[in-house]
C-alpha atoms as a PDB file:
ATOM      1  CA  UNK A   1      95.386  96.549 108.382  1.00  0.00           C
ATOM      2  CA  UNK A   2      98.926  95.583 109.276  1.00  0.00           C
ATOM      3  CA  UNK A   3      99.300  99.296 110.682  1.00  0.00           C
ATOM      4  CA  UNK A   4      97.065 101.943 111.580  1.00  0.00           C
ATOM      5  CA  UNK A   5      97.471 105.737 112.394  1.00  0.00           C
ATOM      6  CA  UNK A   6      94.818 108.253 113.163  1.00  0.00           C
ATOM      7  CA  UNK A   7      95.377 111.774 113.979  1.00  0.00           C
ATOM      8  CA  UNK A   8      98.438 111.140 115.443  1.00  0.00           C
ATOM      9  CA  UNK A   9     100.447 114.752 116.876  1.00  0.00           C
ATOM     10  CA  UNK A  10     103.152 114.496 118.916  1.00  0.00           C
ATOM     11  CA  UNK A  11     105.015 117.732 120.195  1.00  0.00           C
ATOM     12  CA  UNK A  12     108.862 118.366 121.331  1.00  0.00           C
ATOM     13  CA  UNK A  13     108.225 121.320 123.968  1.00  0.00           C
ATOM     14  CA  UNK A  14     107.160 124.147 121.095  1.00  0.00           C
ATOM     15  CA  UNK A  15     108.354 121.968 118.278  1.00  0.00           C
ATOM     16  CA  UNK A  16     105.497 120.252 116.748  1.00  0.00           C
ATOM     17  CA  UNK A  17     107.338 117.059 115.478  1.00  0.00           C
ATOM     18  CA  UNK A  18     103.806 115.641 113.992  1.00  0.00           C
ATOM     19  CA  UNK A  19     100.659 117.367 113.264  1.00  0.00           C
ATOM     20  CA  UNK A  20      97.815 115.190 112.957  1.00  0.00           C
ATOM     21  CA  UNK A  21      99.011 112.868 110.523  1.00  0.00           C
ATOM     22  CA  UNK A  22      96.917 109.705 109.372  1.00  0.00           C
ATOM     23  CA  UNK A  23      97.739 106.672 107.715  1.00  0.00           C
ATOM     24  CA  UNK A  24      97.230 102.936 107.561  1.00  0.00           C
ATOM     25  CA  UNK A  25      99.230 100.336 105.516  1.00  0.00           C
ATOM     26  CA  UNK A  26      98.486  97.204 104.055  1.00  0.00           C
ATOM     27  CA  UNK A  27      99.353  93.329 105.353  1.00  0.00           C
ATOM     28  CA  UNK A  28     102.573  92.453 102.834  1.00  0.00           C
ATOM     29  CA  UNK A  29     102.810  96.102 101.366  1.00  0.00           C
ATOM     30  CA  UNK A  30     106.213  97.546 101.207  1.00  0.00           C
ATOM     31  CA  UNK A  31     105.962 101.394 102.291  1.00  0.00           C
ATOM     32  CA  UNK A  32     108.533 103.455 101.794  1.00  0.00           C
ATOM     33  CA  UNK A  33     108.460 106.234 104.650  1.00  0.00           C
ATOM     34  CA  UNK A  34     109.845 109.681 103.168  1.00  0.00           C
ATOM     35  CA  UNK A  35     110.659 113.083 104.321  1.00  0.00           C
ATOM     36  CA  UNK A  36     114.119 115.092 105.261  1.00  0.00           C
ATOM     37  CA  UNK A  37     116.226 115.403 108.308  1.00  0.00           C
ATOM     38  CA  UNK A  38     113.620 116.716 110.896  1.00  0.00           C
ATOM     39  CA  UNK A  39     110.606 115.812 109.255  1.00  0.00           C
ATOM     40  CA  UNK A  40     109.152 113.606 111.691  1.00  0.00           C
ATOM     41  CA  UNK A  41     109.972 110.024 110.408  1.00  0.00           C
ATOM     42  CA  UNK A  42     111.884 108.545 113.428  1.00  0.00           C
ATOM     43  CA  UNK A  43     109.319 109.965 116.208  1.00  0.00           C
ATOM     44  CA  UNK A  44     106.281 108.386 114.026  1.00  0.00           C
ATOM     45  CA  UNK A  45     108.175 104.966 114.275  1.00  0.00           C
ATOM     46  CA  UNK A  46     108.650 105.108 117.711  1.00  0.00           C
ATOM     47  CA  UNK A  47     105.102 105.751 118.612  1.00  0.00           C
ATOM     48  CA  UNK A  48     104.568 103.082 116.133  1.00  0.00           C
ATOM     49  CA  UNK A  49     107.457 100.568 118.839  1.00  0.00           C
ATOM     50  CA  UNK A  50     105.412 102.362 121.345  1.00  0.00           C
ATOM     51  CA  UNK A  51     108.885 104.001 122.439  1.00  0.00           C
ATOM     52  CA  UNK A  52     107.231 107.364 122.856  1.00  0.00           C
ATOM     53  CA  UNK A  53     103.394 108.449 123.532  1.00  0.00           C
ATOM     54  CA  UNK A  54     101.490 110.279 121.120  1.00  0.00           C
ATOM     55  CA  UNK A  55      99.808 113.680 122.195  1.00  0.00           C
ATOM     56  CA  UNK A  56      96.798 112.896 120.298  1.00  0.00           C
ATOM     57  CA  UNK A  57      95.350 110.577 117.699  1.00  0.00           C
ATOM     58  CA  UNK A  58      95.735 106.832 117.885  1.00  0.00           C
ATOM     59  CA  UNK A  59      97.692 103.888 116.407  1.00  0.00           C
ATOM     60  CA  UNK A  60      97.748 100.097 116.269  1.00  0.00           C
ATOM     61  CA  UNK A  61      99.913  97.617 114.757  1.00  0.00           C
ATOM     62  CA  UNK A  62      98.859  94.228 113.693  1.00  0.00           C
ATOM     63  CA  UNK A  63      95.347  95.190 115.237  1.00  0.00           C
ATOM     64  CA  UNK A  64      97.154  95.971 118.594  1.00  0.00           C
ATOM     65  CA  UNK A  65      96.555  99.913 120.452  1.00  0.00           C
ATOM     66  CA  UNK A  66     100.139 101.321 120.991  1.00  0.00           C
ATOM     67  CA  UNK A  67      99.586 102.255 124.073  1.00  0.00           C
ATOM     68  CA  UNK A  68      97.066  99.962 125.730  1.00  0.00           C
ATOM     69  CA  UNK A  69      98.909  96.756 124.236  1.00  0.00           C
ATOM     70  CA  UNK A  70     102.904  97.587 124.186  1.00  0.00           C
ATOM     71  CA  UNK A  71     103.694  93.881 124.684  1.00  0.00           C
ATOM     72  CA  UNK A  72     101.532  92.614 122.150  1.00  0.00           C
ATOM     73  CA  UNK A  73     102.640  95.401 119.578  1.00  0.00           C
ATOM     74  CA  UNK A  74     106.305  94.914 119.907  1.00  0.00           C
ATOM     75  CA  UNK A  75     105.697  91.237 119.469  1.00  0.00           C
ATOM     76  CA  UNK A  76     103.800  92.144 116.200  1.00  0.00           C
ATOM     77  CA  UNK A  77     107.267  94.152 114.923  1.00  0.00           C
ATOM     78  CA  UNK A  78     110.822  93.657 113.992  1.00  0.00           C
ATOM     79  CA  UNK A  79     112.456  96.692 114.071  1.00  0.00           C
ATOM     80  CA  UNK A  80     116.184  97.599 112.977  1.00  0.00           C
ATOM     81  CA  UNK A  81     117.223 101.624 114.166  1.00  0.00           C
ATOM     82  CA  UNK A  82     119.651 103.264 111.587  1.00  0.00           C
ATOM     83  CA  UNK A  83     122.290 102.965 113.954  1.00  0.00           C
ATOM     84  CA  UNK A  84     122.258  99.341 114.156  1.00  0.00           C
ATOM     85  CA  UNK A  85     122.977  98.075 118.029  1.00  0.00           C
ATOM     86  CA  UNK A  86     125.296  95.001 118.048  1.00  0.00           C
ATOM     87  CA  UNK A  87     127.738  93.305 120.080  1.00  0.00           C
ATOM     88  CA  UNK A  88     130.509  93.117 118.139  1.00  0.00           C
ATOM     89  CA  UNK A  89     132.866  90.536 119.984  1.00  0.00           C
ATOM     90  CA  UNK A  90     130.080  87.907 119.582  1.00  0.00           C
ATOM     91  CA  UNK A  91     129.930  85.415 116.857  1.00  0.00           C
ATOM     92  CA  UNK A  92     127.085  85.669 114.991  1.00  0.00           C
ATOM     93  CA  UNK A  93     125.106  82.783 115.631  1.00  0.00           C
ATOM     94  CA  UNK A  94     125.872  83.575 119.209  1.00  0.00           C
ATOM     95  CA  UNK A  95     124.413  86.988 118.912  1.00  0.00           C
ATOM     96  CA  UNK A  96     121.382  85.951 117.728  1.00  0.00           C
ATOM     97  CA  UNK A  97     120.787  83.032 120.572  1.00  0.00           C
ATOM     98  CA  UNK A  98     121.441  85.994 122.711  1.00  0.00           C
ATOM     99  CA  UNK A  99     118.780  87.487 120.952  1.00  0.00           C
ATOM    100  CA  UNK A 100     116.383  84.586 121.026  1.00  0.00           C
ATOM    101  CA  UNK A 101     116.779  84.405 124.815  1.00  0.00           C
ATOM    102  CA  UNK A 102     115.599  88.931 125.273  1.00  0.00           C
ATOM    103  CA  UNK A 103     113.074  87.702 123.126  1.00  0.00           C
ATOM    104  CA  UNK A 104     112.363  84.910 125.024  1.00  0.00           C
ATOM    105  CA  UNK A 105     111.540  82.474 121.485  1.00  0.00           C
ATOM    106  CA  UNK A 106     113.169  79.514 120.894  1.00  0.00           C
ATOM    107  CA  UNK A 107     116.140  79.204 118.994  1.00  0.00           C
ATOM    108  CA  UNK A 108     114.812  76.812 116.450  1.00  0.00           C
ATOM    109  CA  UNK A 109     114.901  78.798 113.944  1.00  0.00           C
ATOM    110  CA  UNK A 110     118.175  80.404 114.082  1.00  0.00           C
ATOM    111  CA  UNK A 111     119.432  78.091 111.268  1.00  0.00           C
ATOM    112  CA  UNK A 112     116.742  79.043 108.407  1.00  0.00           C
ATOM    113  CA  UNK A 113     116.943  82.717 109.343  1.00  0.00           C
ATOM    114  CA  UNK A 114     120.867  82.455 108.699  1.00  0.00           C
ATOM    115  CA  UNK A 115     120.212  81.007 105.448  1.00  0.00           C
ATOM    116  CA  UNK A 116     116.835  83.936 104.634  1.00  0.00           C
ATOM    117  CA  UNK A 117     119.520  86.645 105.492  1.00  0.00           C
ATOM    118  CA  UNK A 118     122.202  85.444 103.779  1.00  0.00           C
ATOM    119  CA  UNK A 119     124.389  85.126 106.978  1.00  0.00           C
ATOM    120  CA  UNK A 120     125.556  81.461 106.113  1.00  0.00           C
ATOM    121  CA  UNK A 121     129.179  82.198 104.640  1.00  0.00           C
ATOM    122  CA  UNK A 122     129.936  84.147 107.699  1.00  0.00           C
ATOM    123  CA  UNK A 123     127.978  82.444 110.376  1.00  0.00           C
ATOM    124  CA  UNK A 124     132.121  81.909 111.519  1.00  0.00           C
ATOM    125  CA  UNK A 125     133.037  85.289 112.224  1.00  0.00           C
ATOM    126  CA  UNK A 126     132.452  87.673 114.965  1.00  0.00           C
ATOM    127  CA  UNK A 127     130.403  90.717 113.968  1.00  0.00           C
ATOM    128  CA  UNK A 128     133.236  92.938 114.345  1.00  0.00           C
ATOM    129  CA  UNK A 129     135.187  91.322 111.772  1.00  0.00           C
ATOM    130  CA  UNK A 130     132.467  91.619 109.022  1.00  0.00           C
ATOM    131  CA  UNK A 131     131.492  94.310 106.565  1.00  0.00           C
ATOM    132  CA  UNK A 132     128.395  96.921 107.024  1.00  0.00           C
ATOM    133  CA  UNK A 133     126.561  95.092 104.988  1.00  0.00           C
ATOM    134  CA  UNK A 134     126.456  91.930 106.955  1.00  0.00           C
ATOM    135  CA  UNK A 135     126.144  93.859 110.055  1.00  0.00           C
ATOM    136  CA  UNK A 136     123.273  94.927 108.575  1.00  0.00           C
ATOM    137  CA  UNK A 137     121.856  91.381 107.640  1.00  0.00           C
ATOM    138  CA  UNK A 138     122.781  90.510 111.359  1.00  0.00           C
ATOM    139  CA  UNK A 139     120.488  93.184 112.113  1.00  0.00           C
ATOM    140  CA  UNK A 140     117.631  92.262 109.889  1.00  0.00           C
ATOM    141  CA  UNK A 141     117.909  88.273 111.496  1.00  0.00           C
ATOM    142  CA  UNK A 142     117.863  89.669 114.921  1.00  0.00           C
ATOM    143  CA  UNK A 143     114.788  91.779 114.420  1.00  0.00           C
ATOM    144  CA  UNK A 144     113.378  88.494 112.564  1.00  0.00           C
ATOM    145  CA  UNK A 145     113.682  86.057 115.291  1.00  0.00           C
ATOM    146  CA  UNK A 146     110.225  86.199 116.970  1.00  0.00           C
ATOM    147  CA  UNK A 147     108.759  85.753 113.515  1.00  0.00           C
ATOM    148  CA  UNK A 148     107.084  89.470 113.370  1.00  0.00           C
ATOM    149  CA  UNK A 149     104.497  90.261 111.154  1.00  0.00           C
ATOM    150  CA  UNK A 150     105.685  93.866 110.714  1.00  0.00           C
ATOM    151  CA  UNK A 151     109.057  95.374 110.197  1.00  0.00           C
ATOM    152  CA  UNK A 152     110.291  98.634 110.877  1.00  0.00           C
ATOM    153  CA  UNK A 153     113.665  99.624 108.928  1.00  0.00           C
ATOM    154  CA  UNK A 154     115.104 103.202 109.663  1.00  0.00           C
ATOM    155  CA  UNK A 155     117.946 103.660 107.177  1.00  0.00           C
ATOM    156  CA  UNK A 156     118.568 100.157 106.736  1.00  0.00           C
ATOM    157  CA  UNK A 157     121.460 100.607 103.496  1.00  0.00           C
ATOM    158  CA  UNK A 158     122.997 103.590 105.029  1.00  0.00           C
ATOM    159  CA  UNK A 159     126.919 103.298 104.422  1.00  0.00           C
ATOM    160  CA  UNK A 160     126.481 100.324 102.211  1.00  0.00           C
ATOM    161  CA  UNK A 161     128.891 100.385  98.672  1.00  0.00           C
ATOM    162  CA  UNK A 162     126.441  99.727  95.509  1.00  0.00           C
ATOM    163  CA  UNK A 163     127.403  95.818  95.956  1.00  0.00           C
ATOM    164  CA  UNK A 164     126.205  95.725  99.249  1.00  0.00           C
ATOM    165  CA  UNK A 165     122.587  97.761  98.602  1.00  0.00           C
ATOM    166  CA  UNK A 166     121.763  95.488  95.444  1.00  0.00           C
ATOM    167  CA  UNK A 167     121.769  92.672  98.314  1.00  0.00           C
ATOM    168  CA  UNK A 168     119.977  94.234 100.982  1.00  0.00           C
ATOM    169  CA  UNK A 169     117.326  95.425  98.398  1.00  0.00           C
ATOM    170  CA  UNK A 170     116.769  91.963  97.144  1.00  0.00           C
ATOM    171  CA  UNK A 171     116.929  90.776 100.705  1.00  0.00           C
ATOM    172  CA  UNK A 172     113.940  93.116 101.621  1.00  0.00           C
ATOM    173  CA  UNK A 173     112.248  92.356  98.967  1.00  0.00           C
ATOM    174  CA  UNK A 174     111.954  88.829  99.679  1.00  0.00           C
ATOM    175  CA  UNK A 175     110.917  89.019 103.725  1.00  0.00           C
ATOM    176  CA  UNK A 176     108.732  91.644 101.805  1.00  0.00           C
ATOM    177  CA  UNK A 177     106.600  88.648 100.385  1.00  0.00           C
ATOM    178  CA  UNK A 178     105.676  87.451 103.727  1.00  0.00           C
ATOM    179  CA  UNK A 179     105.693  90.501 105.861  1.00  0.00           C
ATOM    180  CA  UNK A 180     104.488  93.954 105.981  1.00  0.00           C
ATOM    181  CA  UNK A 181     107.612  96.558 105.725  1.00  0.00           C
ATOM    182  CA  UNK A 182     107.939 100.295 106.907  1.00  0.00           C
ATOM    183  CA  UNK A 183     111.126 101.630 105.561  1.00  0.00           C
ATOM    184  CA  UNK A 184     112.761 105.036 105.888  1.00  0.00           C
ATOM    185  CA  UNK A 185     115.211 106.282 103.767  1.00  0.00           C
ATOM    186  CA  UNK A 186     116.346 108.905 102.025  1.00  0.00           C
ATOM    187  CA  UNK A 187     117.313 107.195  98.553  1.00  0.00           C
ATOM    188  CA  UNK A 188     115.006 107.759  96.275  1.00  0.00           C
ATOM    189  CA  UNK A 189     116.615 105.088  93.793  1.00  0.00           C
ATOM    190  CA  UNK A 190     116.385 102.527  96.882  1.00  0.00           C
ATOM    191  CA  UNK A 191     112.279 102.966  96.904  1.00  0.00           C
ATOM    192  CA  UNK A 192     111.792 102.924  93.322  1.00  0.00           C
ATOM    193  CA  UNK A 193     113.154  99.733  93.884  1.00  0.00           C
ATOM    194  CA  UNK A 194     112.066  98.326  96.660  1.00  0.00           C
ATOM    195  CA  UNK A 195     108.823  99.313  97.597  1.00  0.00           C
ATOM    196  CA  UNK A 196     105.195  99.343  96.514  1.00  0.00           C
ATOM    197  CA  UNK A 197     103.812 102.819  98.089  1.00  0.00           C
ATOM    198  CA  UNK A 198     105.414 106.307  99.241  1.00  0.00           C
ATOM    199  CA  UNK A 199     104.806 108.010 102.343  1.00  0.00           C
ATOM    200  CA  UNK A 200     106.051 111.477 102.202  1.00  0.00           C
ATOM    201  CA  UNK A 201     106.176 114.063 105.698  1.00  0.00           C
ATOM    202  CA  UNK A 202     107.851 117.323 105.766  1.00  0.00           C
ATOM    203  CA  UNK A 203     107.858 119.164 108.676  1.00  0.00           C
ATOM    204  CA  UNK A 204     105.171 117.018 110.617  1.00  0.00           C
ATOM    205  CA  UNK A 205     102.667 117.042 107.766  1.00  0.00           C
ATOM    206  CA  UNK A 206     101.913 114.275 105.316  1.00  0.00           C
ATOM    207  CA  UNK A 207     102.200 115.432 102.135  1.00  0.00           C
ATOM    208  CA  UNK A 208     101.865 112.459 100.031  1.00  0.00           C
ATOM    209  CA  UNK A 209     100.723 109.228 100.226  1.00  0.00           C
ATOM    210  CA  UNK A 210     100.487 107.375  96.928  1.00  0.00           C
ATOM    211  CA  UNK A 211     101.477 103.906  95.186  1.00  0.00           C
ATOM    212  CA  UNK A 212     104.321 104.261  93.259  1.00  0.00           C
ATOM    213  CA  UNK A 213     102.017 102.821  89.750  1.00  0.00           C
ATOM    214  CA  UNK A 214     100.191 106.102  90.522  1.00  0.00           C
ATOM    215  CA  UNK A 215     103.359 108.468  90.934  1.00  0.00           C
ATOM    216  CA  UNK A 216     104.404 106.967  87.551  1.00  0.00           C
ATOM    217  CA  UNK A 217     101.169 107.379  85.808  1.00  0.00           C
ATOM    218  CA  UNK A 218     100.676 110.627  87.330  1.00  0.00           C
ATOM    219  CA  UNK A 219     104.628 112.093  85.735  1.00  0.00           C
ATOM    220  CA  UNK A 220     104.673 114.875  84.420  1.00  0.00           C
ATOM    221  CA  UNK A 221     106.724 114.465  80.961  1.00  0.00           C
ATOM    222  CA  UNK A 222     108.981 117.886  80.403  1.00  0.00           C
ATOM    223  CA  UNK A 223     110.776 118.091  76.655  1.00  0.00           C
ATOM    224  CA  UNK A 224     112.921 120.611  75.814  1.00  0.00           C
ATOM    225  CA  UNK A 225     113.961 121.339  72.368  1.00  0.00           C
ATOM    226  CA  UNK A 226     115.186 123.954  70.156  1.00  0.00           C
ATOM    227  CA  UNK A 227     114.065 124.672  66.637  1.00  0.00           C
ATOM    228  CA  UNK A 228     115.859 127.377  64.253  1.00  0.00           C
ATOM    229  CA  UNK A 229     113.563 130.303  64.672  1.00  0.00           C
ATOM    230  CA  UNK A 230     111.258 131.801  67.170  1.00  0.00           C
ATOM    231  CA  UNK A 231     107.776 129.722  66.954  1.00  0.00           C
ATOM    232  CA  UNK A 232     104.921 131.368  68.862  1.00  0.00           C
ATOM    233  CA  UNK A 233     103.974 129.016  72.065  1.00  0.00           C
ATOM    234  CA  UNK A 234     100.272 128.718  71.025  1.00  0.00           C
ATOM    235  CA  UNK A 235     100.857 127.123  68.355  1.00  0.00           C
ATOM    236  CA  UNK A 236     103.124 124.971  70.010  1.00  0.00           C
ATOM    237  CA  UNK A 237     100.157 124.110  72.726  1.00  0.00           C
ATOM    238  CA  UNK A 238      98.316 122.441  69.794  1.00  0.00           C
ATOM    239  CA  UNK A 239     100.348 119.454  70.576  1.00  0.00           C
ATOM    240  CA  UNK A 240      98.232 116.441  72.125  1.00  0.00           C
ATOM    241  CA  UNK A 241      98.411 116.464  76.230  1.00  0.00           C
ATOM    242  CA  UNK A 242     100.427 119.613  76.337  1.00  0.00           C
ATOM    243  CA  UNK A 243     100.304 121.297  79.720  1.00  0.00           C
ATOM    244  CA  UNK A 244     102.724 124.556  79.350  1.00  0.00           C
ATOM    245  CA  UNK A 245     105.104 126.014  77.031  1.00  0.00           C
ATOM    246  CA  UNK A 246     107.326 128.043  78.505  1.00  0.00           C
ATOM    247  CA  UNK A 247     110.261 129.893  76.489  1.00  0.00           C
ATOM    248  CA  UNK A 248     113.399 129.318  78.098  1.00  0.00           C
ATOM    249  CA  UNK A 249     115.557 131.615  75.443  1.00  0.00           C
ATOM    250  CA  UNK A 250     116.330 132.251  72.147  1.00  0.00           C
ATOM    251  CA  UNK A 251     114.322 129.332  70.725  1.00  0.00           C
ATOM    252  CA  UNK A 252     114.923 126.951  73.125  1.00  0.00           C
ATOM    253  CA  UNK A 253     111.389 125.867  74.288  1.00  0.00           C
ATOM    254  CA  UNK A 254     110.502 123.682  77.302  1.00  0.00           C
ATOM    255  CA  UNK A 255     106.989 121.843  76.651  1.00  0.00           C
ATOM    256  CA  UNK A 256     105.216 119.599  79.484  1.00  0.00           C
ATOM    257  CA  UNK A 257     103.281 116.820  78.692  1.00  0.00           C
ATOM    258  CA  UNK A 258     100.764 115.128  81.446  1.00  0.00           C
ATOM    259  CA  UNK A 259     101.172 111.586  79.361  1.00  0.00           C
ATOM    260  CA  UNK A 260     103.659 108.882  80.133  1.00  0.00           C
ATOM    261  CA  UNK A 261     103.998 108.154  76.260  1.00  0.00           C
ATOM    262  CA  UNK A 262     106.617 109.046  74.789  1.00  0.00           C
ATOM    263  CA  UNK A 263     106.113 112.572  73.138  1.00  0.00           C
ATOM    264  CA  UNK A 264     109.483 113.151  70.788  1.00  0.00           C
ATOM    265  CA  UNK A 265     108.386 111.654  67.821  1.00  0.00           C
ATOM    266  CA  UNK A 266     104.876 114.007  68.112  1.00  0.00           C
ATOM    267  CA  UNK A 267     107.657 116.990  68.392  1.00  0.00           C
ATOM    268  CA  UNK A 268     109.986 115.906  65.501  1.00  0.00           C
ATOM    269  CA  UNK A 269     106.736 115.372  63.357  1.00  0.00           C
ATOM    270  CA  UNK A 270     105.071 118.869  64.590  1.00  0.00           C
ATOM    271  CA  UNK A 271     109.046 120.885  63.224  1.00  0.00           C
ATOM    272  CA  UNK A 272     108.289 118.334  60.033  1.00  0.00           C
ATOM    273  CA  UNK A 273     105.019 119.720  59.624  1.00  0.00           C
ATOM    274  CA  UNK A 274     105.823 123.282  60.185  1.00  0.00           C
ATOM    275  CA  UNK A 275     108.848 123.292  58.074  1.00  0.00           C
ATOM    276  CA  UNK A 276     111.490 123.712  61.526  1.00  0.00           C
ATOM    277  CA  UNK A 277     114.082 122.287  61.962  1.00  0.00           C
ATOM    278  CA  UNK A 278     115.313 120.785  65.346  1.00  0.00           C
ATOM    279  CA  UNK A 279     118.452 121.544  66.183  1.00  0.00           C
ATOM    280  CA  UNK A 280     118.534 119.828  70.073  1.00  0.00           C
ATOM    281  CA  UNK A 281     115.778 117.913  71.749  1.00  0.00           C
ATOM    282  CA  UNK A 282     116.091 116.280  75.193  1.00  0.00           C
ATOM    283  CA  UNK A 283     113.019 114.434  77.164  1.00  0.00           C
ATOM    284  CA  UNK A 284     113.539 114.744  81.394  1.00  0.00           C
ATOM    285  CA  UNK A 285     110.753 112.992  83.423  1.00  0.00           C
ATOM    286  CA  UNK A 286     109.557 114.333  86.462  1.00  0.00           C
ATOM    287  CA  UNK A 287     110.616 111.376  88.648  1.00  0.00           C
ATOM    288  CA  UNK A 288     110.377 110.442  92.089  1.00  0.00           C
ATOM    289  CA  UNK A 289     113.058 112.791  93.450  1.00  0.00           C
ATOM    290  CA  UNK A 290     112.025 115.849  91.874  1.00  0.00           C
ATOM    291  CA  UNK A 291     108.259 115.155  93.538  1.00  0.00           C
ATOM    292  CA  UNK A 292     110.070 115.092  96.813  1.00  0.00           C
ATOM    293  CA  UNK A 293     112.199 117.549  96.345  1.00  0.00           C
ATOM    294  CA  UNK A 294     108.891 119.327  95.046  1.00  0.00           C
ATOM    295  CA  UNK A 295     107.148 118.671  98.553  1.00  0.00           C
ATOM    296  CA  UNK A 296     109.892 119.504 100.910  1.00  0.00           C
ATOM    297  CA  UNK A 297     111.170 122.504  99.540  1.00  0.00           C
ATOM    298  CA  UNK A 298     108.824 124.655 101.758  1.00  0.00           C
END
């Protein structure tokens, strides 16, 4: 396993920030880390950069005990914070020799990581004359430079326009390939398209931790249509997969479905069969953001 965590609780004074949580990811899986402000995302990554000490439980990284191999472990990891750390009078190529020298690596690689990232066309410029979104990519080099086999991204397309996240999503999904990513965000759109698995903590709890093929599977298909007169829900429940009917008004019906397929035609055929007729009928999927919103409501 690229990462490991066991039991892991970690409190602020009374604030319990993490409460036993337990996880493991994966060489080359892309994990997206979930959970809203306060939830407990950015203190489980810096146990994980051994930055802070667990109370309890245990975690390694790469094979690597946070706390009785620190060196080792922040070898193993590339990390970039949301609030990116740069020197922005430097050129970049001379921020990341900079970079290569903390990290004490050589600098022979410099070239092809400007060229992975994307950084070529403005290899030219200092880093406070470019956009966020190659401040970002400057980022993403830096934290690639000792060739880590984990990386840790905490709100890596925060500020970005749409332009900008379309290349930073294709950009992680490419060091994805070779590496084994942790991201956090709070985009739901940006890990239905990026990553392979959710993570999901509210309130220093794990509340979910499935691949995103199983999420999918798993949706819960909601129709709502309305026919032009009252139709008793049983019979309505005689539909194939039907989970509840639920009368919403007049006769407007909402009726879940625990199938992916796509149920409309079975409704259109059942107000055919019944001699109804539809006057409105609209299909919402239970997606990824209504799951989280779901499991962090409480």
């Amino acid at each position: 396993m690229s990462i490991t965590v066991k039991n892991i609780t970690k409190s602020f004074g009374r604030q319990k920030a993490l409460n036993n949580i337990s996880f493991s990811i994966e060489k080359g899986e892309i994990v997206g880390f979930l959970g809203p402000n306060g939830a407990g995302k950015s203190t489980m990554m810096r146990i994980l950069t051994s930055y802070y000490k667990a109370d309890a439980g245990e975690a390694s990284v790469n094979g690597f005990d946070v706390l009785q191999s620190k060196r080792e472990v922040q070898k193993s990891i590339g990390y970039l914070p949301e609030h990116n750390p740069l020197y922005l009078e430097m050129y970049v190529k001379e921020y990341l020799g900079f970079n290569a020298d903390v990290y004490k690596v050589g600098k022979q690689n410099i070239p092809e990581i400007i060229e992975q990232t994307g950084l070529a066309p403005e290899v030219h410029k200092k880093i406070g004359q470019l956009s966020k979104g190659y401040r970002q990519r400057v980022g993403l080099a830096a934290a690639l430079l000792h060739n880590p086999e984990v990386l840790i991204l905490d709100e890596p397309t925060t500020g970005l326009d749409p332009n900008q996240l379309i290349e930073i999503r294709k950009l992680i999904r490419e060091i994805g390939k070779e590496k084994t990513i942790l991201l956090s965000t709070h985009i739901m759109k940006e890990v239905e398209a990026v990553c392979d698995r959710v993570i999901i903590i509210n309130k220093g709890e794990l509340v979910a931790d499935k691949k995103l093929e199983e999420l999918r599977e798993a949706e819960e298909q909601i129709i709502e249509v309305e026919f032009d007169y009252r139709v008793e829900e049983a019979l309505l429940k005689r539909l194939p997969h039907v989970s509840h009917v639920k009368n919403i008004g007049g006769f407007v019906y909402e009726i879940a479905f625990s199938t992916s397929k796509d149920m409309r035609p079975a409704v259109f055929d059942f107000a055919h069969d019944n001699e109804l007729k539809t006057l409105q009928l609209s299909r919402k999927n239970k997606n990824l953001e209504s799951l989280f919103t779901e499991l962090t409501a409480s």
